[in-house]
Structure formats: C-alpha cells, structure tokens
N, C-alpha and C. Protein backbone atom coordinates (compact mmCIF):
# COMPACT_ATOMS: atom_id res chain seq x y z
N UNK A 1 4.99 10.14 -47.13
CA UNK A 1 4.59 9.27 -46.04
C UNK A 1 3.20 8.74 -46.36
N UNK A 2 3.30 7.34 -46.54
CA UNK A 2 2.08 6.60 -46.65
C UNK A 2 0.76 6.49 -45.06
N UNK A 3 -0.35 6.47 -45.68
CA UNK A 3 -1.50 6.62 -44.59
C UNK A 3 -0.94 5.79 -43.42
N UNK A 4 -0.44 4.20 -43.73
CA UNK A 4 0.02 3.44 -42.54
C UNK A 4 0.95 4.01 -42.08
N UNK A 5 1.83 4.67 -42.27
CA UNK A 5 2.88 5.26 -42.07
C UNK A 5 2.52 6.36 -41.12
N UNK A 6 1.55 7.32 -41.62
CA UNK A 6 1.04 8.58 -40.34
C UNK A 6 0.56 7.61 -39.22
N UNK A 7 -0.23 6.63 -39.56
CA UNK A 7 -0.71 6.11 -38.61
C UNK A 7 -0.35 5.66 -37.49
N UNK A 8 1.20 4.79 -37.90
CA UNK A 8 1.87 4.41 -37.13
C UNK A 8 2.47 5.07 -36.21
N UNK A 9 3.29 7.01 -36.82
CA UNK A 9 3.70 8.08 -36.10
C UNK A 9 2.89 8.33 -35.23
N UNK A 10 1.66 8.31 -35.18
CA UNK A 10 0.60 8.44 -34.25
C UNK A 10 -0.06 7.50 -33.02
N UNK A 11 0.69 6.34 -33.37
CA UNK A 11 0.37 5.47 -32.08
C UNK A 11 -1.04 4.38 -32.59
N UNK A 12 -1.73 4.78 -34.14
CA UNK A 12 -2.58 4.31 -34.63
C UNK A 12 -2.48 3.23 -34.71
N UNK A 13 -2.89 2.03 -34.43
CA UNK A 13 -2.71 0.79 -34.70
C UNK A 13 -1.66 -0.26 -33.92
N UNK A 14 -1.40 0.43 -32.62
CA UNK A 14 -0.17 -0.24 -32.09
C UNK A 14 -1.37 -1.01 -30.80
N UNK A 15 -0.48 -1.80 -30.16
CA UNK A 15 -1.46 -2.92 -29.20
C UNK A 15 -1.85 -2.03 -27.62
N UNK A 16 -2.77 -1.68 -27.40
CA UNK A 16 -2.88 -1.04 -26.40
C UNK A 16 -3.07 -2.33 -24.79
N UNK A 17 -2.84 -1.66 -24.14
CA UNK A 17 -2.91 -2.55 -23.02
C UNK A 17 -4.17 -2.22 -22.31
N UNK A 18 -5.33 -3.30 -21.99
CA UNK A 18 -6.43 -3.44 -21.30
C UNK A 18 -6.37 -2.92 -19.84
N UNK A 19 -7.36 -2.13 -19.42
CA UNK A 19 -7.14 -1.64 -18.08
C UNK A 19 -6.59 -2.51 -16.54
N UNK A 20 -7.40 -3.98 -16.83
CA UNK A 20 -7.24 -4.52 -15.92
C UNK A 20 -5.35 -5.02 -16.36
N UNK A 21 -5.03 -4.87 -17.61
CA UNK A 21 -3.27 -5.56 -17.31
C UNK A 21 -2.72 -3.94 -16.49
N UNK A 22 -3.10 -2.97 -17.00
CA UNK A 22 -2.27 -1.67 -16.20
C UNK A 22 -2.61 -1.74 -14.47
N UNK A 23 -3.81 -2.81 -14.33
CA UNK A 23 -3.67 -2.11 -13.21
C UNK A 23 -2.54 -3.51 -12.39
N UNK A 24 -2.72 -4.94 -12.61
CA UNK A 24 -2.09 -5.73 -12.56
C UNK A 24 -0.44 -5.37 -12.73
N UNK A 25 0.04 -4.35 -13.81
CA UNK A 25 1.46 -3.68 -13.42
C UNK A 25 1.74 -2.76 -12.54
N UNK A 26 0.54 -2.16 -11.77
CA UNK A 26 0.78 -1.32 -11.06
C UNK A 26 0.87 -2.20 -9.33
N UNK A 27 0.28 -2.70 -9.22
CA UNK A 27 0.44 -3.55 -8.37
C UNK A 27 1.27 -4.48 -8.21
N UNK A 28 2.18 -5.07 -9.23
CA UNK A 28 3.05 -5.70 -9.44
C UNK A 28 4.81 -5.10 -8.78
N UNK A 29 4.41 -3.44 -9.59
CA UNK A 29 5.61 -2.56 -8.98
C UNK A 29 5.55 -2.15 -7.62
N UNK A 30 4.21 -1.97 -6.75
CA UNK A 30 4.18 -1.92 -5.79
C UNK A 30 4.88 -2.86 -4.62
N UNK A 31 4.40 -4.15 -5.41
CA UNK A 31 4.71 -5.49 -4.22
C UNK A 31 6.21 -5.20 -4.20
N UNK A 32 6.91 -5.20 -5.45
CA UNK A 32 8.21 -5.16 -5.55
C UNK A 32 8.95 -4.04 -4.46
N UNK A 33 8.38 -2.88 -4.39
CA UNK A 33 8.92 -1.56 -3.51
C UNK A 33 9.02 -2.16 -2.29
N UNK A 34 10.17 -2.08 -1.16
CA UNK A 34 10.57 -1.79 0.30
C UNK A 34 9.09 -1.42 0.88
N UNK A 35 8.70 -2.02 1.83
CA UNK A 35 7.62 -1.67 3.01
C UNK A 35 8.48 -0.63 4.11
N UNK A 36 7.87 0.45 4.07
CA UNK A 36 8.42 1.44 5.42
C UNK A 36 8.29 0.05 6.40
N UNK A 37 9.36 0.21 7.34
CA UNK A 37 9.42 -0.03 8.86
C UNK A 37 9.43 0.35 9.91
N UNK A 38 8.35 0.23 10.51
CA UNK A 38 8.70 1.53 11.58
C UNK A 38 9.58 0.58 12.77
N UNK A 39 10.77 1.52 13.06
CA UNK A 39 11.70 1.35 14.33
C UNK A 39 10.95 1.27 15.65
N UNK A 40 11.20 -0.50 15.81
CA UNK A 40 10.57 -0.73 17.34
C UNK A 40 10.98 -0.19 18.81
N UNK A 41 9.94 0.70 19.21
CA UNK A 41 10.89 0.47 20.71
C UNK A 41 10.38 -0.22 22.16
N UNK A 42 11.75 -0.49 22.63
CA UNK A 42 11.61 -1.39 23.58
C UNK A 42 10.15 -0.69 24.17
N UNK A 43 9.92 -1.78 24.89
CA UNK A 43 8.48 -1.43 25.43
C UNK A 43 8.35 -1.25 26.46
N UNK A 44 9.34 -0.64 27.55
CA UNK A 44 9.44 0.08 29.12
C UNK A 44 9.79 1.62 28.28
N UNK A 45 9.16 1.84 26.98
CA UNK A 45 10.08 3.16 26.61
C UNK A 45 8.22 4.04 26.71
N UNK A 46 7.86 5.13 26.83
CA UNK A 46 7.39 5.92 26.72
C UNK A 46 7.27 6.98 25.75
N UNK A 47 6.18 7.62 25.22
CA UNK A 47 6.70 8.60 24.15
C UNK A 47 5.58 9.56 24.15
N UNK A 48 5.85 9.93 24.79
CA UNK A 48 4.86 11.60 25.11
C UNK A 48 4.96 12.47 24.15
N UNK A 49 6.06 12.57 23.54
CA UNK A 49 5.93 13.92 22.47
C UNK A 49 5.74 13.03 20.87
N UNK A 50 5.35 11.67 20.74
CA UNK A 50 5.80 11.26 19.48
C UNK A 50 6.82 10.57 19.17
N UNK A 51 7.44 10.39 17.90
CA UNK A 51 8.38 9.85 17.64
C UNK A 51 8.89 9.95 16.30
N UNK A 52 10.03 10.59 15.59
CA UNK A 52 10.81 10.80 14.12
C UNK A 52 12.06 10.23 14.53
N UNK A 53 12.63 9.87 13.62
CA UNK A 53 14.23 9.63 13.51
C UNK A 53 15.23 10.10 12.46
N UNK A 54 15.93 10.49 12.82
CA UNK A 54 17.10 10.95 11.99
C UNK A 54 18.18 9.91 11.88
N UNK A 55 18.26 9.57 10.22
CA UNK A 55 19.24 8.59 10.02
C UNK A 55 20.27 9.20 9.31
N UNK A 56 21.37 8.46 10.40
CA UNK A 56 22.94 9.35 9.36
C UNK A 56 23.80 7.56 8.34
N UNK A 57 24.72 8.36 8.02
CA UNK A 57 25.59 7.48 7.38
C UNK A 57 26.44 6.47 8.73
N UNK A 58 26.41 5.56 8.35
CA UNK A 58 27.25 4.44 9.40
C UNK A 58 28.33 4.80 10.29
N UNK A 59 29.24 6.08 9.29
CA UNK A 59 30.20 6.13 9.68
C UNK A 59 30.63 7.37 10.35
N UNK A 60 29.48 7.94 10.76
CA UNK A 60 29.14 8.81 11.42
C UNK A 60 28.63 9.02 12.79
N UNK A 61 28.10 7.56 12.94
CA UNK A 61 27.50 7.24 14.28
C UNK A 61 28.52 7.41 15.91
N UNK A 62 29.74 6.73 15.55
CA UNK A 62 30.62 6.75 16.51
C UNK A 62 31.32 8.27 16.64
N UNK A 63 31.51 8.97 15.63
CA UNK A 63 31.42 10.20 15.71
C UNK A 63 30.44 11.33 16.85
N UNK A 64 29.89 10.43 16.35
CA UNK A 64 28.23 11.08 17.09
C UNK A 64 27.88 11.34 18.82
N UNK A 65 28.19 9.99 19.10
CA UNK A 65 28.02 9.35 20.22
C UNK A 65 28.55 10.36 21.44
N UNK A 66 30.08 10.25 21.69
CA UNK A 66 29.81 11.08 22.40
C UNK A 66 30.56 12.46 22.60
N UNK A 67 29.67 13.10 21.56
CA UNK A 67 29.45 14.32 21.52
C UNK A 67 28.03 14.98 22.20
N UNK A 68 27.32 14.02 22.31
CA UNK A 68 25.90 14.34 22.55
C UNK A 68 25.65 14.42 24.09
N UNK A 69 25.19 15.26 24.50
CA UNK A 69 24.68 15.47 26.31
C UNK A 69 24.01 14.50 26.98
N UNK A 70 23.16 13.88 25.53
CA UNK A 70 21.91 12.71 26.20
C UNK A 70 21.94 11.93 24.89
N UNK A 71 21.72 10.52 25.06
CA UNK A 71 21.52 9.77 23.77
C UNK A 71 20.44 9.13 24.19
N UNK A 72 19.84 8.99 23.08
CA UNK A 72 18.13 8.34 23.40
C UNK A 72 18.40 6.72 22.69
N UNK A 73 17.21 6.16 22.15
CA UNK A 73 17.53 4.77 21.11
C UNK A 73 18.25 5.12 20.28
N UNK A 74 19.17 4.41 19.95
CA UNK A 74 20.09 4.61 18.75
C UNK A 74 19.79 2.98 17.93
N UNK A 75 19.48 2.86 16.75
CA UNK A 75 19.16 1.61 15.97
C UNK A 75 20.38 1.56 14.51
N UNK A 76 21.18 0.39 14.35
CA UNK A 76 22.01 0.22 13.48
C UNK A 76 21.63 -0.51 12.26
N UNK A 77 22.04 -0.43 11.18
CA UNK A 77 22.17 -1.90 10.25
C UNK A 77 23.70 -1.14 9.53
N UNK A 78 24.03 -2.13 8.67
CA UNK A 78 25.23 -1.46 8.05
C UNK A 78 25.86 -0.32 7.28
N UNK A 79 24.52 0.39 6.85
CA UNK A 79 24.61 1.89 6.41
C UNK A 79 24.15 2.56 6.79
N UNK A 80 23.70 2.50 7.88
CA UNK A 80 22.72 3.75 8.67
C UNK A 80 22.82 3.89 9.81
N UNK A 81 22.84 4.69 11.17
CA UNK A 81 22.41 4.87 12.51
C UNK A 81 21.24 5.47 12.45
N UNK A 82 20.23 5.15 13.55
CA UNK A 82 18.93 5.91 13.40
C UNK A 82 18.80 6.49 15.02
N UNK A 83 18.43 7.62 14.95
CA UNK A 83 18.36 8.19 16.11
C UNK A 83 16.98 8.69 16.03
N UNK A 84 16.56 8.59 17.51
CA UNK A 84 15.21 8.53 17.53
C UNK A 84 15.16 9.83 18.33
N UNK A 85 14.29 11.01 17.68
CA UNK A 85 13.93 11.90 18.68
C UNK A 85 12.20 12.39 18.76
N UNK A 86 12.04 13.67 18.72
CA UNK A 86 10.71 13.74 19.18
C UNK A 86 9.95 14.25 17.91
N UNK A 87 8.37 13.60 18.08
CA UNK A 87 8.20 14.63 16.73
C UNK A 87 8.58 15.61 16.24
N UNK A 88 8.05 16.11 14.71
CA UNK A 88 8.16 17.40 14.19
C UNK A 88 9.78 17.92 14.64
N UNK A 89 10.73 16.97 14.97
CA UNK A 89 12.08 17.99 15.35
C UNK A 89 12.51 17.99 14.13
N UNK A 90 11.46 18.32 12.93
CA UNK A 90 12.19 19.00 11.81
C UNK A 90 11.59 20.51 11.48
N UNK A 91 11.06 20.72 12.13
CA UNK A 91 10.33 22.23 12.20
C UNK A 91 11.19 23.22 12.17
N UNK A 92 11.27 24.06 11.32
CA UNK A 92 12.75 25.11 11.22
C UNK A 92 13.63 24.73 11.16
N UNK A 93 14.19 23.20 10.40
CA UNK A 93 15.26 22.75 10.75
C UNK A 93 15.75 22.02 9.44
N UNK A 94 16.86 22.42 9.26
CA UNK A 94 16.96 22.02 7.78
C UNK A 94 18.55 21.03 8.12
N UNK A 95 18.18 19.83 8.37
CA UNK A 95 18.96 18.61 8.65
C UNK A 95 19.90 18.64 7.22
N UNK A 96 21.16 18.39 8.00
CA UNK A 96 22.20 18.58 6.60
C UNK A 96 22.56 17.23 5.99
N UNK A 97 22.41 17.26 4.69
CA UNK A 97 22.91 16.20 3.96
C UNK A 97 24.87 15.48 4.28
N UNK A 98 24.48 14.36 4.83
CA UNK A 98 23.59 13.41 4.02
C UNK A 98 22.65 12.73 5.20
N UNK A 99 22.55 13.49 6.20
CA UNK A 99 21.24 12.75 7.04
C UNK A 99 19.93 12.81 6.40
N UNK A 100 19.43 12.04 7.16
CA UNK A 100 17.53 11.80 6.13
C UNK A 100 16.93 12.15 8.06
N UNK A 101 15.55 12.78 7.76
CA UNK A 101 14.73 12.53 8.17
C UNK A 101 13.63 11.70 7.84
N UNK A 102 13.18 11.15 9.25
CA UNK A 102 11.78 10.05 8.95
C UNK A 102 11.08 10.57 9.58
N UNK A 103 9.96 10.59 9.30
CA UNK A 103 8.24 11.11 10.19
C UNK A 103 8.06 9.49 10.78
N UNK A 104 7.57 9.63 11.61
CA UNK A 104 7.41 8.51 12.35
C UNK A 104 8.27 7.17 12.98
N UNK A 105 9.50 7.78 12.52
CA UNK A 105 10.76 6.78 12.85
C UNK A 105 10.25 5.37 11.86
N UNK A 106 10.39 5.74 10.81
CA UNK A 106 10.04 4.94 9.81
C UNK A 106 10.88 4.99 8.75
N UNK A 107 11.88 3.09 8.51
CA UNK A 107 12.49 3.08 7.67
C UNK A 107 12.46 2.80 6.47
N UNK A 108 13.00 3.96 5.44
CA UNK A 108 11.49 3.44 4.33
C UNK A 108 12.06 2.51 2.90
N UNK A 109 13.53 2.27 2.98
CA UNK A 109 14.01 1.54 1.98
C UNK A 109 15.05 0.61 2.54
N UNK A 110 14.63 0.08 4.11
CA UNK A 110 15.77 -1.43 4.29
C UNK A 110 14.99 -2.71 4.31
N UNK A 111 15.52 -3.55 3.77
CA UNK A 111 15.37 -4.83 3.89
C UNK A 111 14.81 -5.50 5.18
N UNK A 112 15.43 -4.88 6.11
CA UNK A 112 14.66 -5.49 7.45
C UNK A 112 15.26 -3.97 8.43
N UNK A 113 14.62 -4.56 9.56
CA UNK A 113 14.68 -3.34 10.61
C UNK A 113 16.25 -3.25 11.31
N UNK A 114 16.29 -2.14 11.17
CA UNK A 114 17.70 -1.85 12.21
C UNK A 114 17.51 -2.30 13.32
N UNK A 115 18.66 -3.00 13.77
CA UNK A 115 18.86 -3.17 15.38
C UNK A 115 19.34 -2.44 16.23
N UNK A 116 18.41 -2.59 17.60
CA UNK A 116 19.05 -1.42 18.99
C UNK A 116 20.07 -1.67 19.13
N UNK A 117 21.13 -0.34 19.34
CA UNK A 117 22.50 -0.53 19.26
C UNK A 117 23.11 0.45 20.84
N UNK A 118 21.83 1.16 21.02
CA UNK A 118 21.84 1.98 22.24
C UNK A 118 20.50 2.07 22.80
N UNK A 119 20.51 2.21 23.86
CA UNK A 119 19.06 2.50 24.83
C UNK A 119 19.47 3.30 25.80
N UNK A 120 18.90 4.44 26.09
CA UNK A 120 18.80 5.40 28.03
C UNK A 120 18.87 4.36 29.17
N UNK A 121 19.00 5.03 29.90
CA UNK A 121 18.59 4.04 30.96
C UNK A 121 17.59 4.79 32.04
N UNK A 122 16.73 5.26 31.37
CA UNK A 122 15.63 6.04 31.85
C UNK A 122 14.62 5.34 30.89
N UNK A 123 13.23 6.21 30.73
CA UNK A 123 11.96 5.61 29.70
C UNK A 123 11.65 6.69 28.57
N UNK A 124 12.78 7.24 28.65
CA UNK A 124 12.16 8.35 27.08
C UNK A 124 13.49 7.72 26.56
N UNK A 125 12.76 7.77 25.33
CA UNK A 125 14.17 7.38 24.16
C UNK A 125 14.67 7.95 23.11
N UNK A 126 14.22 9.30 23.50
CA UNK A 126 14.53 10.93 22.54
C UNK A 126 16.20 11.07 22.62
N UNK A 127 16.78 11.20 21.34
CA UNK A 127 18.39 12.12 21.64
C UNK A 127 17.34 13.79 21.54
N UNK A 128 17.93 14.24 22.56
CA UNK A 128 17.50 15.77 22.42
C UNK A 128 17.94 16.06 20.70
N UNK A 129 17.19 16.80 20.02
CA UNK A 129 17.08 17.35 18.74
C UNK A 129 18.35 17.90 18.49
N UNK A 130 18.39 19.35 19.04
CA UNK A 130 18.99 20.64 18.45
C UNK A 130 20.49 20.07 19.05
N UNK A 131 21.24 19.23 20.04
CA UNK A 131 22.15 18.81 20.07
C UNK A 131 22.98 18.32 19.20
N UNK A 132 21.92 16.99 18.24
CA UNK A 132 22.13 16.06 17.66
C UNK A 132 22.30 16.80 15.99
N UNK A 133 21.40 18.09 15.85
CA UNK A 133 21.42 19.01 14.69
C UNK A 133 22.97 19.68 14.44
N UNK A 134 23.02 20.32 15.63
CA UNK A 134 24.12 21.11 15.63
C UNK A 134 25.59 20.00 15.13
N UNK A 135 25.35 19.15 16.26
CA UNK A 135 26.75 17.66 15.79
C UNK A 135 27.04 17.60 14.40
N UNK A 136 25.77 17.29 13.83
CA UNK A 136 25.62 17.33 12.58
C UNK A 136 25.87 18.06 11.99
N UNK A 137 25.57 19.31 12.10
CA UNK A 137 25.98 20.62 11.42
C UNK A 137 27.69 20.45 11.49
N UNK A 138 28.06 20.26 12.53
CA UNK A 138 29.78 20.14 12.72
C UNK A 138 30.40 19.49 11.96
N UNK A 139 30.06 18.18 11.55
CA UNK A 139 30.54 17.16 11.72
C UNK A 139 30.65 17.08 9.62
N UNK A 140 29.23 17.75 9.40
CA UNK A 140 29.71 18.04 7.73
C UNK A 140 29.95 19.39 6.69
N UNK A 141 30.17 20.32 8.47
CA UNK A 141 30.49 21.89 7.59
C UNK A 141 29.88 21.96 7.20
N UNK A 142 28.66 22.14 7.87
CA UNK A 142 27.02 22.95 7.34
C UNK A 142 26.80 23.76 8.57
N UNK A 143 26.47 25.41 8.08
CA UNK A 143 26.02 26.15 8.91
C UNK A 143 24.62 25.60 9.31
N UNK A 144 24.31 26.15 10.60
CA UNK A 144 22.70 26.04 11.40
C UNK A 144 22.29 26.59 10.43
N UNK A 145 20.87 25.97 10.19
CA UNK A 145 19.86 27.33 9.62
C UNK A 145 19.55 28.60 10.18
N UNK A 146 19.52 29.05 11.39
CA UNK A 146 19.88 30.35 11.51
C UNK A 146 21.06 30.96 11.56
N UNK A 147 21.81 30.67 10.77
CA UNK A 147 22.77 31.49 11.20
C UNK A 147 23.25 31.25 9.96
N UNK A 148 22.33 31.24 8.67
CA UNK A 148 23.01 31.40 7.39
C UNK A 148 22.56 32.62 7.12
N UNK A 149 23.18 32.91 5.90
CA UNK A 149 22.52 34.39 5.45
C UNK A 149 21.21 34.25 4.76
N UNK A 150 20.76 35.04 4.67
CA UNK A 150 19.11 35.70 3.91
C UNK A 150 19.37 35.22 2.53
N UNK A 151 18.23 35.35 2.14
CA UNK A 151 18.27 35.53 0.57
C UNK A 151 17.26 35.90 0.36
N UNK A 152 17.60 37.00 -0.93
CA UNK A 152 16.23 37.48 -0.93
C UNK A 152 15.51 37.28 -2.10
C-alpha cells in the first residue's frame, strides 16, 4: 500500500465540509421534519388538570366509543383518533401498543391537525384515563400493568 493509498484509508485528503455548510444541513433537515401540533380545544373547554392525548389506530376508535363511561374531545384524521385526557395519565401506566402517548396533546408527525370528531357537553374535555386504558388493554389482549407478573 502506497503513502496515497494509507492516506486515503484514513480520510487524508478527502473534501471536508466547512462548518457553516454542516450547519446549513442541519437546518435544512430540520425545516423538512413535521412541526408538533398541538390539538385545539374548543374554547368553552376548561382544563384544570392539563392536557395529554392518547392516539389509537383509526380503526379502533368506533370500537372505543361506546365502551367508555364518559368521552371527553375526541379529534380524527385518517389514521388516528386522539383522545384527550388529563396530564401525566401516563404515570404507572404502560399504554399498549399500538396506542402512542402525547405530552401535551401534541401531534407530532401529521400534516395538519386532526379534526373534532366528539365534544362533552359539559367544559372538561378529559375521557377519564384508566377507563380508556383498560378498553385498550381489551381491545388488544394486553394485560393492565398491574396485574402482570414481576420480573425479577
């Protein structure tokens, strides 16, 4: 192996890119990425404890519905239902795939915002949590988190 030759194995002599082009690609990939959205709510709605949402698969939603004791905002687009409940209702709570949790009822890879597809007819727009968990739990043969076994 000739000297140009190590050199080359080594990255010696190849075109490096100037700081200001790395940072110009980094910003470039940014613009390109989905802007979180956060899910609007109507504005007679109130929110004392906060606000997260749990988004399921589309085809799950009508499933959903009424099974539930109380339904709060419910927001659609074509692959998702978003249900809006109260903060932190992921605390001890291990939401079963393929639902997503959002912190802040924030959608973080659609094109535009889901539309209200349900509203209370009261001013909180929470689905109670552990209702909407459990459904879930049903609905894809996933035990609760308490009530799996240990591991140690």
């Amino acid at each position: 192996m000739g000297v140009r030759d190590r050199h080359a194995a080594r990255g010696v002599g190849a075109s490096a890119l100037a700081l200001g082009s790395l940072v110009g690609l980094g910003r470039a990939q940014r613009a390109s990425e989905p802007v979180p959205r956060q899910l609007p709510l109507p504005e007679d709605m109130t929110i004392p404890l906060g606000c997260d949402a749990v988004a399921v698969p589309a085809d799950y939603g009508p499933m959903l519905l009424p099974r539930l004791p109380r339904v709060g905002c419910v927001y659609a687009d074509q692959a998702e239902w978003w249900w809006i409940v109260p903060s932190d209702s992921d605390i001890a709570l291990d939401w079963p795939a393929p639902a997503r949790y959002a912190k802040g009822a924030l959608v973080p890879d659609s094109p535009s915002v889901p539309g209200l597809i349900h509203r209370p007819h009261d001013s909180l727009p929470y689905t109670p949590p552990i209702p909407l968990y459990l459904t879930l739990c049903r609905l894809t043969g996933t035990p609760p988190v308490w009530s799996r076994p240990l591991s140690v």
